[in-house]
Protein backbone atom coordinates (compact mmCIF):
# COMPACT_ATOMS: atom_id res chain seq x y z
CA UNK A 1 80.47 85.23 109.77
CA UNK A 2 80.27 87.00 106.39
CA UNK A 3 80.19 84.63 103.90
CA UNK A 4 82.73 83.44 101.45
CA UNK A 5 82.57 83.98 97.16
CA UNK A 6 85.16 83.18 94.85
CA UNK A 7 86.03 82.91 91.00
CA UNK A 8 82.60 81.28 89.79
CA UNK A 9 80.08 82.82 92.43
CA UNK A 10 77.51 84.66 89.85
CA UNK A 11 75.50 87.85 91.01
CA UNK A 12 72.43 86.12 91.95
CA UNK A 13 74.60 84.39 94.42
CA UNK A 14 76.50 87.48 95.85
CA UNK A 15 73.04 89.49 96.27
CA UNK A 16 70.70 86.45 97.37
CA UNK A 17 68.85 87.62 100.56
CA UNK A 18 69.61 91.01 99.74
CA UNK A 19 66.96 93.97 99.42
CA UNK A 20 68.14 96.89 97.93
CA UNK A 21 64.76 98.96 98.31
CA UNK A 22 65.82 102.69 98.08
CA UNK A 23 69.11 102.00 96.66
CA UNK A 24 69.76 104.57 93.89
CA UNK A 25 72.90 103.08 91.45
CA UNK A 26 74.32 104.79 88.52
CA UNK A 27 75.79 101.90 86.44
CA UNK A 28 77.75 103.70 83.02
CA UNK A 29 77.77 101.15 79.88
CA UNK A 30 74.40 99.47 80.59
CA UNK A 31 73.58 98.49 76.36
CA UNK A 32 76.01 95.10 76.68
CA UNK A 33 77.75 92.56 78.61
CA UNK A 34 78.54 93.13 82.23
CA UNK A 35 76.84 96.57 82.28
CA UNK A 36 73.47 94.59 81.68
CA UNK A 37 73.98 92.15 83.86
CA UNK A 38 75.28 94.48 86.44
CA UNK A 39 71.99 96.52 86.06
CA UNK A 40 69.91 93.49 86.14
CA UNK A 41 71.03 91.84 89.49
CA UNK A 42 70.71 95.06 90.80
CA UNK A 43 66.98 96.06 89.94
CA UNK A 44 66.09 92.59 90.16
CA UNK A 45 66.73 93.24 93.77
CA UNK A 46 64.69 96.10 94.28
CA UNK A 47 67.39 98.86 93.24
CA UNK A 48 66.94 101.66 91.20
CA UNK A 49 69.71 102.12 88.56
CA UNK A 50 70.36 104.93 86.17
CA UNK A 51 72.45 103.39 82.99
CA UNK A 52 74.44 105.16 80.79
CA UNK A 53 74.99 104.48 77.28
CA UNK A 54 76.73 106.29 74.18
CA UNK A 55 73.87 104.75 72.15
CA UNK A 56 70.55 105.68 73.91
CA UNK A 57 68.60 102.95 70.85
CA UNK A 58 70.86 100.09 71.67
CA UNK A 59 70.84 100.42 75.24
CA UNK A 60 66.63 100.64 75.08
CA UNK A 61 66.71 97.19 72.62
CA UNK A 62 69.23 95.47 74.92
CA UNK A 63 67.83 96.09 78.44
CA UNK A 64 63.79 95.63 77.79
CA UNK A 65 63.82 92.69 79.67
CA UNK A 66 66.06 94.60 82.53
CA UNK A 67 62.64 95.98 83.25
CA UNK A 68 60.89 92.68 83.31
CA UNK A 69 62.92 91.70 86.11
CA UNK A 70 62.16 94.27 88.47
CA UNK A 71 61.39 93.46 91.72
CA UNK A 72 59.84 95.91 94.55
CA UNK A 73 61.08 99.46 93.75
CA UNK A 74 63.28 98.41 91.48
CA UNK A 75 63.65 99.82 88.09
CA UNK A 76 65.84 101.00 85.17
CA UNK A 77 66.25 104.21 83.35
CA UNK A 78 68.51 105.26 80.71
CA UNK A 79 70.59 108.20 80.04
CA UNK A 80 72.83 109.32 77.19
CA UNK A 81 76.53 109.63 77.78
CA UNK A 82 79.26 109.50 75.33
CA UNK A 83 82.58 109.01 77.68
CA UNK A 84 84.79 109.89 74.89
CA UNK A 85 83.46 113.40 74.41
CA UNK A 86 83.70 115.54 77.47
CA UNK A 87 81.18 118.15 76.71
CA UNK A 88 79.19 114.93 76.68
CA UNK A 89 79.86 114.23 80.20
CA UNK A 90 79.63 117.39 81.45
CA UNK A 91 75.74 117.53 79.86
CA UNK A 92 75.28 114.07 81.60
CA UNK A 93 76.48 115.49 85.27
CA UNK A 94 74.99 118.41 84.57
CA UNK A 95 71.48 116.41 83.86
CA UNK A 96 71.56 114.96 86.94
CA UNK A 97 72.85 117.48 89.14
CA UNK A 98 69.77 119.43 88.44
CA UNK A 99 67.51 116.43 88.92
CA UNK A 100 69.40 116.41 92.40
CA UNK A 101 68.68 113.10 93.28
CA UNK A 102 71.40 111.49 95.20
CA UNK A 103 73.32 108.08 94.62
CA UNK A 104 74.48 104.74 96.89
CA UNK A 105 77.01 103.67 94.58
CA UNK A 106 78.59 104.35 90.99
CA UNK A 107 80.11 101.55 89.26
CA UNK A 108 82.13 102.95 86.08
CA UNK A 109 81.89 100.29 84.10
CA UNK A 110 82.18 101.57 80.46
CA UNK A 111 85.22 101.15 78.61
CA UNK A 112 87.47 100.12 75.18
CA UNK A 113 89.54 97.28 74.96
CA UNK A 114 93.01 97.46 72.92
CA UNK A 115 91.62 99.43 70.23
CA UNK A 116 93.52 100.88 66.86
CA UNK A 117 94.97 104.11 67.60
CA UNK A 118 92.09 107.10 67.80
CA UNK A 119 91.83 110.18 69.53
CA UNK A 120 88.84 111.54 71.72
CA UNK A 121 86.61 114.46 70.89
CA UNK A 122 89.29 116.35 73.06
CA UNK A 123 92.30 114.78 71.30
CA UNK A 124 93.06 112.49 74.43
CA UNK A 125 94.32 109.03 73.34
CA UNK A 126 91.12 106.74 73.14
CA UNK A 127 91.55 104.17 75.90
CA UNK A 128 92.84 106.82 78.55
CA UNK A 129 90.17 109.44 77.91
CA UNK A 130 87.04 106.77 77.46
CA UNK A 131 88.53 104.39 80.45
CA UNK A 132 89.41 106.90 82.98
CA UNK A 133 89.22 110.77 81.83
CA UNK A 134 85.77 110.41 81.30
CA UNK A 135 85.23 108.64 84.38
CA UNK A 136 86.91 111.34 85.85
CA UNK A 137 85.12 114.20 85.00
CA UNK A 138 81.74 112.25 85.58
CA UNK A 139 82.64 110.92 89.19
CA UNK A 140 83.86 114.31 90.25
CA UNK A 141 81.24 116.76 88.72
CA UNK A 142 78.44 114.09 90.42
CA UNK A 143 80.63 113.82 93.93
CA UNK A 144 78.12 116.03 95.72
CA UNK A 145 75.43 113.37 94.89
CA UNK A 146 77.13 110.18 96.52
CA UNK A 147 75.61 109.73 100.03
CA UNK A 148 77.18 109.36 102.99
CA UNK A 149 78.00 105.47 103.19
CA UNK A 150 78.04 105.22 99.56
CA UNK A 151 80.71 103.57 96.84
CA UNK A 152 82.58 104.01 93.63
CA UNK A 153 83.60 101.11 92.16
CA UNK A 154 85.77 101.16 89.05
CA UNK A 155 86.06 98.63 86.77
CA UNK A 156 89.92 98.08 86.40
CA UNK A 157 91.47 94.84 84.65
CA UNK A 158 94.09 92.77 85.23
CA UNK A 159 95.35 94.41 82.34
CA UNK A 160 96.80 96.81 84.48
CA UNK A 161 99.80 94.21 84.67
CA UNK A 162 100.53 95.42 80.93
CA UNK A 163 102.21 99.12 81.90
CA UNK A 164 102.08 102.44 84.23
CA UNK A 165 100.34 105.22 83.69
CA UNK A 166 102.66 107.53 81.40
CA UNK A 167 102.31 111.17 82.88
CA UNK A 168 104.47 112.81 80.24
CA UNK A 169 103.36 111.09 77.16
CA UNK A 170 99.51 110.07 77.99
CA UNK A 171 98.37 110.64 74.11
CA UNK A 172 101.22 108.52 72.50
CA UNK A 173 102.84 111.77 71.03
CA UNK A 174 106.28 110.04 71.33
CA UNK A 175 105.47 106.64 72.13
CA UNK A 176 104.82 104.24 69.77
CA UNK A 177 100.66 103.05 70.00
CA UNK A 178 100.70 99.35 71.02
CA UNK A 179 96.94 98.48 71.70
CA UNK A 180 97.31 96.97 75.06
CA UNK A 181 100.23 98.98 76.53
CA UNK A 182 97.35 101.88 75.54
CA UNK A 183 94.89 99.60 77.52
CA UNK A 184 96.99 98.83 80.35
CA UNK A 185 97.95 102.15 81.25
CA UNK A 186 94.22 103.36 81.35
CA UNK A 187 93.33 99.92 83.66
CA UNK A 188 96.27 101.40 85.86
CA UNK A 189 94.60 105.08 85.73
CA UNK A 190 91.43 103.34 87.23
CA UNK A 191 93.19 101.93 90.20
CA UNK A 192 94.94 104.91 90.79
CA UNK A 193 91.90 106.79 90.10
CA UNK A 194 90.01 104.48 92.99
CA UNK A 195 92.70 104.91 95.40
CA UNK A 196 93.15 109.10 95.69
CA UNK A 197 89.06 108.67 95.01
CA UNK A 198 89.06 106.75 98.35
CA UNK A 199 91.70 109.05 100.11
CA UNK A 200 89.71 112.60 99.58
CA UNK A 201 86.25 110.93 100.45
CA UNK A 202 86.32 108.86 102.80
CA UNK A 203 86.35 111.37 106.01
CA UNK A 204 82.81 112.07 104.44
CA UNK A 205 81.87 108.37 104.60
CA UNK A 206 82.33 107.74 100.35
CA UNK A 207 84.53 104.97 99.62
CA UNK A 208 86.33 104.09 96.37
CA UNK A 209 87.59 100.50 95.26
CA UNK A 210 88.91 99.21 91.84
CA UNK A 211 88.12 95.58 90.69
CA UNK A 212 89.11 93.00 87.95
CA UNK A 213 85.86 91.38 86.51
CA UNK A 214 87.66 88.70 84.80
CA UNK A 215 88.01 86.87 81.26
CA UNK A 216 85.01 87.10 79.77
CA UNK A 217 83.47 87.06 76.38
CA UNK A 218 81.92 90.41 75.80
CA UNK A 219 81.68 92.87 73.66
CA UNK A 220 84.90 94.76 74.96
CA UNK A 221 86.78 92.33 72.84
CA UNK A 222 85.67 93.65 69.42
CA UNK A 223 89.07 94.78 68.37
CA UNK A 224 90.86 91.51 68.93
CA UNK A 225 91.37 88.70 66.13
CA UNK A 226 88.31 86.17 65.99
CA UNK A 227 90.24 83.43 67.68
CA UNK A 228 92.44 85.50 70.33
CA UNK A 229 89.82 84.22 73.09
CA UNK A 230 90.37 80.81 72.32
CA UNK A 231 93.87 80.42 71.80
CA UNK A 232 95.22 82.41 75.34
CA UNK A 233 92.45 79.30 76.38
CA UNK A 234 94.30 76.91 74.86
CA UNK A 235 97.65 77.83 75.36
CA UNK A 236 96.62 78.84 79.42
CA UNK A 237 94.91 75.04 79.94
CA UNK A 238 98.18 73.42 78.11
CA UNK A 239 100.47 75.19 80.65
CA UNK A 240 98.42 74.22 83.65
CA UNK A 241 97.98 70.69 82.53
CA UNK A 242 101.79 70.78 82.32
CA UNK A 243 102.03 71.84 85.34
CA UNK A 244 99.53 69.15 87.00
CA UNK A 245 96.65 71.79 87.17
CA UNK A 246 93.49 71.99 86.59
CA UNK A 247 91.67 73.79 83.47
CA UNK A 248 90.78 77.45 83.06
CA UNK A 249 87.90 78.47 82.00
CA UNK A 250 85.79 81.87 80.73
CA UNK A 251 84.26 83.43 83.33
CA UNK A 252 80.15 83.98 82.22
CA UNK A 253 79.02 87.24 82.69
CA UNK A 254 77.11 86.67 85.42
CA UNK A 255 80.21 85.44 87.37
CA UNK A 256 82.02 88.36 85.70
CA UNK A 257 79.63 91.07 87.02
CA UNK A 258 79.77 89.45 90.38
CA UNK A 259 82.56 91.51 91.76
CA UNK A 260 80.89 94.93 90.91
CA UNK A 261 77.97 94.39 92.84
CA UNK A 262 79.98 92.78 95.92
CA UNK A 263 82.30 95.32 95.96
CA UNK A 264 79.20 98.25 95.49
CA UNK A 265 77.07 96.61 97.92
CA UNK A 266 77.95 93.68 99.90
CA UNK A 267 81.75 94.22 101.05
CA UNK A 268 82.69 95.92 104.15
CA UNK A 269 83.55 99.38 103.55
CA UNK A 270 86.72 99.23 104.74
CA UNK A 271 87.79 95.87 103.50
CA UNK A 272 87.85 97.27 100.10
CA UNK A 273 88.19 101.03 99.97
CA UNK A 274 91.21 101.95 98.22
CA UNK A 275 91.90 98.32 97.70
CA UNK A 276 92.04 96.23 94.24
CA UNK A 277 89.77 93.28 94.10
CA UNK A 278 88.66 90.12 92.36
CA UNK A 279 87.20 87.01 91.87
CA UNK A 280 84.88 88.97 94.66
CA UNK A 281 87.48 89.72 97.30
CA UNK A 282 89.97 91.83 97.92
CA UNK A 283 93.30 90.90 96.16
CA UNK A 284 96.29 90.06 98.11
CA UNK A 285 99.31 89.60 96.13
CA UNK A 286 100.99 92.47 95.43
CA UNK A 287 104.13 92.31 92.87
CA UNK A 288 106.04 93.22 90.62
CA UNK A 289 107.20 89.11 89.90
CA UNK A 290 105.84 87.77 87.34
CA UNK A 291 102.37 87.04 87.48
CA UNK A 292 100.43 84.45 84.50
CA UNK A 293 97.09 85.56 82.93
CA UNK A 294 94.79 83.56 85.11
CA UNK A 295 96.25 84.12 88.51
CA UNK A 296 95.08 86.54 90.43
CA UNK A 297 97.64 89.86 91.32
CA UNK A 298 97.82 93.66 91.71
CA UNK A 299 101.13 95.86 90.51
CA UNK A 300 102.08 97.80 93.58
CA UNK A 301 102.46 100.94 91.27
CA UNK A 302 98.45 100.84 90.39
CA UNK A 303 98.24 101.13 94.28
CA UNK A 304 100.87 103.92 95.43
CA UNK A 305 99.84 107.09 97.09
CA UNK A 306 101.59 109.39 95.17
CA UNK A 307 101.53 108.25 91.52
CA UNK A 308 97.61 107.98 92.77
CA UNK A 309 98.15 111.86 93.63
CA UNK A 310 100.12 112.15 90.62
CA UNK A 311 98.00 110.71 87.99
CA UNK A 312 95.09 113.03 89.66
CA UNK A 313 97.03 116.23 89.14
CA UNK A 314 97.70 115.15 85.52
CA UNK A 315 93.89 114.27 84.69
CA UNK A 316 93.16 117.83 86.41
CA UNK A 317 95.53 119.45 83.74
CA UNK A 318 94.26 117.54 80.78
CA UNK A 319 90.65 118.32 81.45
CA UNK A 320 91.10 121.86 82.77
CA UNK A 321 89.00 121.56 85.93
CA UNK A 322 90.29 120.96 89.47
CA UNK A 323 88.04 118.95 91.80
């Protein structure tokens, strides 16, 4: 019987007794928080992972002791990618196209978090074209690289819960900017993004999942007030003690980076391919009810076919490639 993780299992914990010898991972956003970590666990059990960072320097500084923790044929290595520039991208899947060395998983797990308004290199609205376009381009231009049996796991949030993707204004060119409407829609482009993902691949055995990593403090949360993280802590535990529950707490980011690597490399296949998961299994409330910050829950429009098929058409146009 496959065993059972939850909320506070930590990555050590998902991959204990696992060897992943031979694994090749590309991991994007490996110079902080849960792109570390995520790169860590993995090496540490015998994986080789590719990282990806804007800022080549920090990354080097912040993972040194990623190396140290290598186990077997485990190891790190770092390339240069700068999601919010797509000539950038292109380079990067170009880079390794050529190398021609092929991948078990890709965990997208680079992003901005309810940001002042900005625009991409390519004038996209930041949060959509760092979160997903980017993404986009990379995962496609690199598809011919994912082995048979492997994964894509995009990091989603449930911030998702916030708003839709917005096909006819995706930049904000009538809308007005509100930094987490902004962020929401691009956490819903990453579901959607997983699902058609998981759709047009799997008949060749690659399949695609979204998950929610949790609350955690990281550096994602550079953009919000100083004390944000501690009052939706405050205000969440004084609702569930109201309500005769018990306290919430910040997930570490160990815990946080657990459902990455049990989605990449411990789930069944078809447990969570095309599915939306958390707290390291697959979610199963799906609603449009309301739903409070802590609990777990999916939006049925991050998960439906077409606005999937939709949103794909639409990233096609914006980026002027069709994959």
């Amino acid at each position: 019987m496959a065993q059972t993780f939850g909320a506070t299992s930590a990555t050590d914990e998902v991959l204990a007794g696992r060897d992943l010898s031979g694994k090749r991972i590309l991991v994007t956003g490996v110079s902080a928080g849960l792109g570390i970590e995520t790169a860590r666990a993995l090496v540490a059990h015998g994986s080789h992972v590719v990282g990806t960072a804007r800022n080549l320097a920090k990354a080097e500084a912040a993972t040194r002791w990623v190396q140290a923790a290598s186990t077997g044929s485990g190891g790190l290595e770092l390339v240069e990618l700068n999601l919010a520039s797509l000539a950038s991208v292109r380079r990067c899947a170009d880079n390794l196209l050529k190398r021609g060395e092929p991948f078990d998983v890709l965990i997208t797990n680079a992003g901005v978090m309810a940001c002042p308004f900005g625009l991409t290199e390519d004038g996209f609205e930041l949060q959509f074209g760092t979160n997903h376009l980017g993404h986009f381009v990379l995962a496609n231009r690199i598809a011919s690289l994912l082995r048979g049996g492997s994964r894509v796991v995009a990091l989603s949030s449930s911030g998702h819960r916030y708003s839709d993707v917005d096909l006819d204004d995706p930049h904000f060119e009538r809308t007005p900017y509100e930094p987490f409407v902004a962020y929401g829609r691009s956490k819903t482009a990453n579901i959607l993004f997983a699902v058609e993902l998981d759709r047009r691949l799997r008949e060749r055995g690659t399949r695609a999942t979204a998950v929610h990593p949790g609350v955690i403090k990281t550096e994602l949360g550079r953009h919000l007030p100083g004390d944000a993280l501690a009052t939706f802590v405050e205000r969440s535990n004084a609702d569930l003690a109201a309500r005769g529950k018990p306290p919430f707490a910040l997930k570490t980011i160990p815990q946080g980076a657990a459902t990455s690597v049990w989605a990449g490399v411990v789930a069944a296949a078809d447990e969570v391919g095309g599915r939306y998961c958390e707290n390291c299994h697959v979610t199963t409330r799906v609603t449009l009810d309301p739903i409070d910050p802590i609990s777990e829950g999916v939006r049925p429009y991050a998960l439906d076919l077409e606005r999937a098929a939709a949103l794909w058409a639409k990233s096609e146009e914006l980026v002027g490639e069709r994959f």
